[in-house]
Protein backbone atom coordinates (compact mmCIF):
# COMPACT_ATOMS: atom_id res chain seq x y z
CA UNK A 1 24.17 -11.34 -18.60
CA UNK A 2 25.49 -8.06 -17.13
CA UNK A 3 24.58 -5.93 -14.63
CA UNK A 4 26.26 -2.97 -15.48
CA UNK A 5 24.19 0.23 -16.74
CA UNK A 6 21.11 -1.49 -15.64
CA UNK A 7 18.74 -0.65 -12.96
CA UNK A 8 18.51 -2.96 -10.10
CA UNK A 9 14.72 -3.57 -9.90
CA UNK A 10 15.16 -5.06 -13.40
CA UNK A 11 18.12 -6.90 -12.87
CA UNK A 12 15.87 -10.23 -11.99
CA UNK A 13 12.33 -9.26 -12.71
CA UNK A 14 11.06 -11.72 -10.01
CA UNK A 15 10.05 -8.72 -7.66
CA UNK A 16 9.09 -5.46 -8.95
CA UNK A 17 11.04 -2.77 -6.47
CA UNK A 18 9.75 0.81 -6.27
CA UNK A 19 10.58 2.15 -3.15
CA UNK A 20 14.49 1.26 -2.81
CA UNK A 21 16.67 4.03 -2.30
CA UNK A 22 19.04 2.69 -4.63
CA UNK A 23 17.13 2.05 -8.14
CA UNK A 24 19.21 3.62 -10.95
CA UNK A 25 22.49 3.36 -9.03
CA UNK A 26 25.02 5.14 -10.00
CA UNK A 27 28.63 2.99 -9.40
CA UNK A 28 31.01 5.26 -11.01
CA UNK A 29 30.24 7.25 -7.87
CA UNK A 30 30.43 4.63 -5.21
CA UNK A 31 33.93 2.64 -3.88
CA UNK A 32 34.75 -0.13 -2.16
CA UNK A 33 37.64 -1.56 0.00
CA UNK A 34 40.23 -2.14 -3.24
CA UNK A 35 38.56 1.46 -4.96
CA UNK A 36 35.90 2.78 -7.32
CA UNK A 37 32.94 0.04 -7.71
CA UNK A 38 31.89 0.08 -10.98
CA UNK A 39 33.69 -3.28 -11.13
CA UNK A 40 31.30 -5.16 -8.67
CA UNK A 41 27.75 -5.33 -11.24
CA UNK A 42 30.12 -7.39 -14.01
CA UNK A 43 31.81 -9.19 -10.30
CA UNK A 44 28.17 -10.01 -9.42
CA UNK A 45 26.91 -11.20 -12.91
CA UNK A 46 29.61 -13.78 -13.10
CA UNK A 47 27.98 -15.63 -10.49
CA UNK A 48 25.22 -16.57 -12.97
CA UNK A 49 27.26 -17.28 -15.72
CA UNK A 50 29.39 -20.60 -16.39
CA UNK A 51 32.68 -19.03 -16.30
CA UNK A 52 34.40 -20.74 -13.43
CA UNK A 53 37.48 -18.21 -12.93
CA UNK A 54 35.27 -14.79 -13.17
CA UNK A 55 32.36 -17.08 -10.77
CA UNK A 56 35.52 -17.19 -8.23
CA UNK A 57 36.03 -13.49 -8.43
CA UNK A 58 33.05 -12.38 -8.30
CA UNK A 59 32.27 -14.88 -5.24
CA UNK A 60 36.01 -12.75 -3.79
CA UNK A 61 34.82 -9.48 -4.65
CA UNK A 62 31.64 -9.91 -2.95
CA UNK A 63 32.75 -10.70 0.35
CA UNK A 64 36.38 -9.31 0.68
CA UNK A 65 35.56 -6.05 -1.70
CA UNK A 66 32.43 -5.07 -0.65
CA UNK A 67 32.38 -5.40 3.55
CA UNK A 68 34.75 -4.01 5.61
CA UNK A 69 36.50 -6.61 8.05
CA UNK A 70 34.82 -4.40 10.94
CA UNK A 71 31.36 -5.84 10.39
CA UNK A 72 30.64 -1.93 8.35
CA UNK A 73 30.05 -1.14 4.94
CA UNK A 74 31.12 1.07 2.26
CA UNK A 75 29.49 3.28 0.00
CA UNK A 76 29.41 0.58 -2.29
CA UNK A 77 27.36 -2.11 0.33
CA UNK A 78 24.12 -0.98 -0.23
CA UNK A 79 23.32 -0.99 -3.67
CA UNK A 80 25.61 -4.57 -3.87
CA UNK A 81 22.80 -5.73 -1.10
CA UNK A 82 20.20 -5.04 -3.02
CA UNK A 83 21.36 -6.56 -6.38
CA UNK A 84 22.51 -9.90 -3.85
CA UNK A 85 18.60 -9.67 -2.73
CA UNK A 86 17.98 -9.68 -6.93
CA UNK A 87 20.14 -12.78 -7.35
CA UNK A 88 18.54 -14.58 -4.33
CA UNK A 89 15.59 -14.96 -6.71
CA UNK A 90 16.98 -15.76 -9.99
CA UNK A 91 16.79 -19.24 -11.04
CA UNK A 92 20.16 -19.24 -12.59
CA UNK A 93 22.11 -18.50 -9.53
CA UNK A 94 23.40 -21.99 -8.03
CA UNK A 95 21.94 -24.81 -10.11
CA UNK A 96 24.53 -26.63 -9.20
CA UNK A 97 25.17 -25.28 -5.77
CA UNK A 98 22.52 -25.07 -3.38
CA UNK A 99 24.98 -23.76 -0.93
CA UNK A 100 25.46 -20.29 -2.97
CA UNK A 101 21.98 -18.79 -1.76
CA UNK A 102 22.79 -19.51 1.45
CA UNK A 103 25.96 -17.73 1.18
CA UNK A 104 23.81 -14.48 -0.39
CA UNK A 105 21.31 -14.68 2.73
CA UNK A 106 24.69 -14.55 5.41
CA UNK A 107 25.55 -11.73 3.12
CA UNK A 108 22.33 -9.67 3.74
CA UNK A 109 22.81 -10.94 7.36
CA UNK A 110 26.74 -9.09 7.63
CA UNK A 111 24.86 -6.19 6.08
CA UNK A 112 22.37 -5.96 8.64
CA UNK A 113 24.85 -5.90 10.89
CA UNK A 114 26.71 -2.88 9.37
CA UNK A 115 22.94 -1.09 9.46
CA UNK A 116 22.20 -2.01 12.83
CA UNK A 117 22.37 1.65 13.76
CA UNK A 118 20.22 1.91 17.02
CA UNK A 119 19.31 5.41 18.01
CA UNK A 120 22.60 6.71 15.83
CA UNK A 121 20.54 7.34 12.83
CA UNK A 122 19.41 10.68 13.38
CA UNK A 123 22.02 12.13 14.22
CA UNK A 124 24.15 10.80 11.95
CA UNK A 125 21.37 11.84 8.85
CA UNK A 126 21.69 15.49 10.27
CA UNK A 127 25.33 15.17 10.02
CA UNK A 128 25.41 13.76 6.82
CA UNK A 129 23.09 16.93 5.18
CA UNK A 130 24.87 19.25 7.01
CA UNK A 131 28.54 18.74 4.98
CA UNK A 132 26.59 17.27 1.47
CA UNK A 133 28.70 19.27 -0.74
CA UNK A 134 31.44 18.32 0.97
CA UNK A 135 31.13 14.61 1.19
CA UNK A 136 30.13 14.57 -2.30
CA UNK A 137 33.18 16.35 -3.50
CA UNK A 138 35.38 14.25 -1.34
CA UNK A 139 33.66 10.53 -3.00
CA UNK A 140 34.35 12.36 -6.54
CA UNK A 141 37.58 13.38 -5.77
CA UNK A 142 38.56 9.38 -3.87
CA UNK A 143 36.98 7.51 -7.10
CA UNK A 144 38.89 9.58 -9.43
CA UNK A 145 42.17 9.75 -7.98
CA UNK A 146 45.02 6.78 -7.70
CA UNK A 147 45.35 4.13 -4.76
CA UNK A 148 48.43 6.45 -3.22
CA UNK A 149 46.53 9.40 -3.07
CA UNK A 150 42.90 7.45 -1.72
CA UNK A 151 45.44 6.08 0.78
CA UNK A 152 46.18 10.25 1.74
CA UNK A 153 43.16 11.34 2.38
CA UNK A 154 42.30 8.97 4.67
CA UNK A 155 44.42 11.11 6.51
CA UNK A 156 43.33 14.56 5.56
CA UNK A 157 42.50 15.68 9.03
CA UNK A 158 38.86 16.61 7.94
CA UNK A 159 37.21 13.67 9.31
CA UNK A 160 34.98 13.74 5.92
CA UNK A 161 36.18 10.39 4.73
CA UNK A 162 34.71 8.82 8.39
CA UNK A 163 31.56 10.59 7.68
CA UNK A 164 31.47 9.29 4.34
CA UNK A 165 31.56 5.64 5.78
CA UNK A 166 28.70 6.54 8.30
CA UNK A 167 26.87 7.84 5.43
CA UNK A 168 27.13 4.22 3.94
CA UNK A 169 26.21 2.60 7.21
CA UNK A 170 22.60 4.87 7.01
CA UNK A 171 22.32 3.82 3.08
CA UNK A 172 22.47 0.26 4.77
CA UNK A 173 20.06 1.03 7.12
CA UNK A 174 17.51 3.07 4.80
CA UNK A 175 17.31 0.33 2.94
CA UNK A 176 16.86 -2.49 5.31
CA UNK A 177 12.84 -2.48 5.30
CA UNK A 178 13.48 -3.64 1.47
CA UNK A 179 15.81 -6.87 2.82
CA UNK A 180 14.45 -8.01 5.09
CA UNK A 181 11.23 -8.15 2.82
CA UNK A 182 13.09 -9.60 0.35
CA UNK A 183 14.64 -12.40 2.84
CA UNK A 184 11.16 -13.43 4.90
CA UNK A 185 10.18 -15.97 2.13
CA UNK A 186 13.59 -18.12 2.68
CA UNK A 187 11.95 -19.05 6.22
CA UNK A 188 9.78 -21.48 4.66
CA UNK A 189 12.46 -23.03 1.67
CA UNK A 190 12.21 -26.67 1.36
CA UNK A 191 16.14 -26.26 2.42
CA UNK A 192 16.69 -26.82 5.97
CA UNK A 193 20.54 -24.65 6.25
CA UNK A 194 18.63 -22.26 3.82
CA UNK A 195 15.65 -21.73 6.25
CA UNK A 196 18.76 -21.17 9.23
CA UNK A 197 20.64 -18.96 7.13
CA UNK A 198 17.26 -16.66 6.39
CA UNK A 199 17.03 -17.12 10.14
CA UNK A 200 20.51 -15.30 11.03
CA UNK A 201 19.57 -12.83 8.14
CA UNK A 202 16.05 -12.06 9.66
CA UNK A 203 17.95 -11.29 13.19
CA UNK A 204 19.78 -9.22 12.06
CA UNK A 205 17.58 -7.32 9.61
CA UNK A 206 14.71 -7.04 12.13
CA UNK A 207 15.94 -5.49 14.72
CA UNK A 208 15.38 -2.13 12.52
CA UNK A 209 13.04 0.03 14.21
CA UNK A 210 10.74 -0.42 11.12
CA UNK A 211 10.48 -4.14 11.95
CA UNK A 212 9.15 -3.81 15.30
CA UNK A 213 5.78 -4.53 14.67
CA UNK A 214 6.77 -7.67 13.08
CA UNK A 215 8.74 -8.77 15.64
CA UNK A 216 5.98 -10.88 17.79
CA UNK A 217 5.35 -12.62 14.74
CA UNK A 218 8.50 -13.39 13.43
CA UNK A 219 9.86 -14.44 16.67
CA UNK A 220 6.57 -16.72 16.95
CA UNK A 221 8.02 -18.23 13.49
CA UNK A 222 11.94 -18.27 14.51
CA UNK A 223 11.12 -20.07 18.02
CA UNK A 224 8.41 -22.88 15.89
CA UNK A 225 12.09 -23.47 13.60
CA UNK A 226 13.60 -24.17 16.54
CA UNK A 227 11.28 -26.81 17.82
CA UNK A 228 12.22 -28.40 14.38
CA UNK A 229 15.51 -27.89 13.84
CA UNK A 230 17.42 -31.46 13.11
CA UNK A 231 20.89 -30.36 14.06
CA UNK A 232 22.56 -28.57 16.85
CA UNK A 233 24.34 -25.83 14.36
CA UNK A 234 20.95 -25.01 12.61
CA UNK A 235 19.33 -24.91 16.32
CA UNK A 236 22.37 -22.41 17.74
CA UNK A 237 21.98 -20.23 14.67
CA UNK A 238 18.37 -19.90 15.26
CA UNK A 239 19.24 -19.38 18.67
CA UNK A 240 21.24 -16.24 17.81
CA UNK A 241 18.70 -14.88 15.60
CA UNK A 242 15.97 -14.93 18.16
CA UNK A 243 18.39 -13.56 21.12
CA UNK A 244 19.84 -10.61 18.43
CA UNK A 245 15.35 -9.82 18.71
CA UNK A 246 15.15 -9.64 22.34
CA UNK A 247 13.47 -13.32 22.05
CA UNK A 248 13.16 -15.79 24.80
CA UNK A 249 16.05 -18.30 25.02
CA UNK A 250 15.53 -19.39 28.42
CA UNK A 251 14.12 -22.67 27.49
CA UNK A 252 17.35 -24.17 25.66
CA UNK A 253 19.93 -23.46 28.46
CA UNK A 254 19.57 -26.69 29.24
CA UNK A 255 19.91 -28.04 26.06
CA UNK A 256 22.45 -31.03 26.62
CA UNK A 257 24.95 -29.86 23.50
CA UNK A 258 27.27 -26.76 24.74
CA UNK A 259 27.08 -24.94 21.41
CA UNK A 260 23.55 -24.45 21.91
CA UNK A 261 23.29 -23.40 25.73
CA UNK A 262 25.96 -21.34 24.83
CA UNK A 263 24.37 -19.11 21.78
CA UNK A 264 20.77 -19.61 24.18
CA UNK A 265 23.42 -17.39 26.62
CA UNK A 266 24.56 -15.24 24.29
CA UNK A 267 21.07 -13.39 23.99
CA UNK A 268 21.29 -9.90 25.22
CA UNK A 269 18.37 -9.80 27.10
CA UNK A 270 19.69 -12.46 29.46
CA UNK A 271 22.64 -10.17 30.87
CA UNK A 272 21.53 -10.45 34.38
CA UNK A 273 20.61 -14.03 34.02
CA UNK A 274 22.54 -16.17 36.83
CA UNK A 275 22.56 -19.40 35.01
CA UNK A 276 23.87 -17.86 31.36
CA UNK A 277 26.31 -15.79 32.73
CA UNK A 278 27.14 -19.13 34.68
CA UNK A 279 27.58 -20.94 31.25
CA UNK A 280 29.16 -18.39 29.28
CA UNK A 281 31.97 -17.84 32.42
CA UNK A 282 32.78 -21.40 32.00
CA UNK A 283 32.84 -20.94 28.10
CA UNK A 284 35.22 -18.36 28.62
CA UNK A 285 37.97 -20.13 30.25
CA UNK A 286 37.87 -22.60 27.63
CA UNK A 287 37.02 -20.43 24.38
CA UNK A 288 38.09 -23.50 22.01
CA UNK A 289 35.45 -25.94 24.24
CA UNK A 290 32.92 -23.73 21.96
CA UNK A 291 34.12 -23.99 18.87
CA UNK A 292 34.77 -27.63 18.70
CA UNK A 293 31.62 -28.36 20.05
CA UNK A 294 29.88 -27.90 16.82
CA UNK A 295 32.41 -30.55 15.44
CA UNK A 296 33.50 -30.32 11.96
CA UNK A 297 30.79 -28.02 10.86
CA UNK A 298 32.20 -24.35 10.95
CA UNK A 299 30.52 -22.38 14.46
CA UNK A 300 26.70 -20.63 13.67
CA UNK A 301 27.26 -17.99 10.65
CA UNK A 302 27.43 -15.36 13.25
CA UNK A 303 29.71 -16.10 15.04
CA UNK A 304 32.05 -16.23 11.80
CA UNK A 305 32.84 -12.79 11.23
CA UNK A 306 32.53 -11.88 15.49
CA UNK A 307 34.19 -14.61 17.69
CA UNK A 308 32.65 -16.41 20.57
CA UNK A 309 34.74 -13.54 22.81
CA UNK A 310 33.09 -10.73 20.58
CA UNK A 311 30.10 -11.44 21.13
CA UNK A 312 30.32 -12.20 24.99
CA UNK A 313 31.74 -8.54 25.15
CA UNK A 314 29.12 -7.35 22.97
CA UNK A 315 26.56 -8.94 25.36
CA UNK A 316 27.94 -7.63 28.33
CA UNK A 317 28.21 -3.86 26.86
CA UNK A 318 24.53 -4.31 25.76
């Protein structure tokens, strides 16, 4: 199977798509973080197909290629979220792997991250139509050039390759209605780390503005997981999720494990709570006490690509 040349609401045929801002992509005019992206369709094909080297890179590609280290995106993140939404439903991806959809939903959650624009948006859409021409003769002339020269005008003192990445952060964000549809039915998979991981993907996603009529109802659903979460890593990532909504967390800063009154903490709307800003202090001095409190399992998914002392900085800025 390839994906190249073909339009992503056919790519899977599970879900027809019709209102995604990316159907008929064209990658010859996108990049990524090693250059043009009409590599990553073939990259993201291989991970249906039985070739064990290619599944490798493409499983690479997707995460190192295709999201910038700074929790952003390039032009190339949107459309690769939406084909990653595609593959979520095939029934060829992971047969052997039930870990590999998981890893797709922590994907959509990084991208929701890169989307979470807040009141930004606006301004940065009148930006963005103000210089068109010019940021479209800028991507034509970076996907067409060599890695020395892409490298140069990074540096061209015209600030359009900066606005070209914010344009990619509003593609993200335009088309994060269409995720986070796409990720709600993984809340009730038979899979308990699959339900968690749609959990971290659906606090991120959510938080868009048009998501906040759902909200009630999907933290109603997100706080009934916790009830019946079975492990203290599934529990703190659920945690997370419902704190990144402006949930209530209250309740499980007295849970007995410290990964979990920590993420409880963490929530953003308990800033000027006296007994997490108590627990988080103490956290602080011993940032490695967090961490190894989840034992050998790796910390909650979100806290992999922000540390413990990101996110405590994030909090208090919020």
């Amino acid at each position: 199977m390839s994906l190249d040349n073909v339009s992503p609401s056919s790519c899977c045929g599970t879900i027809p798509v019709v209102d995604d801002p990316t159907h008929d992509v064209d990658w010859s005019g996108l990049f990524h973080a090693l250059g043009p992206a009409g590599d990553t369709p073939r990259h993201l094909a291989a991970l249906l197909g039985d070739d064990a080297e290619a599944f490798v890179d493409g499983y690479s590609h997707l995460w190192s290629a295709t999201l910038r280290r700074e929790g952003k995106a390039w032009p190339a993140t949107a459309p690769t979220a939406l084909l990653v939404a595609e593959l979520l439903d095939n029934p060829l991806l992971g047969p052997d792997d039930p870990s590999l959809p998981d890893a797709l939903l922590a994907y959509l959650y990084e991208v929701g991250v890169a989307a979470d624009l807040g009141d930004q948006a606006g301004e940065i859409r009148a930006r963005v139509k103000d210089r068109a021409p010019e940021l479209r003769a800028w991507t034509a002339e970076y996907v067409s050039t060599d890695a020395d020269d892409r490298a140069r005008m990074w540096r061209d003192g015209t600030g359009l390759g900066e606005l070209v990445l914010d344009q990619a952060a509003l593609a993200c964000f335009d088309l994060v209605p269409v995720l986070l549809r796409r990720t709600l039915p993984y809340l009730a998979s038979e899979r308990a780390r699959r339900r968690t991981c749609a959990a971290a993907a659906v606090g991120s996603l959510a938080r868009h503005p048009a998501a906040s009529g759902q909200r009630p109802e999907l933290l109603k659903q997100l706080t009934s997981m916790v009830w019946a979460a079975d492990s203290s890593h599934d529990l703190a990532t659920i945690l997370i999720a419902i704190g990144h909504l402006d949930g209530d967390t209250r309740p499980w800063l007295a849970d007995p494990h410290a990964g979990v009154r920590a993420c409880a903490a963490l929530a953003p709307n308990l800033a000027g709570d006296d007994t997490a800003n108590q627990l988080l202090m103490e956290l602080a001095r011993s940032p490695q006490a967090f961490g190894k409190s989840f034992g050998d399992l790796a910390p909650p998914l979100q806290l992999q690509s922000k540390s413990y002392q990101d996110l405590l900085t994030g909090r208090r800025a919020s």
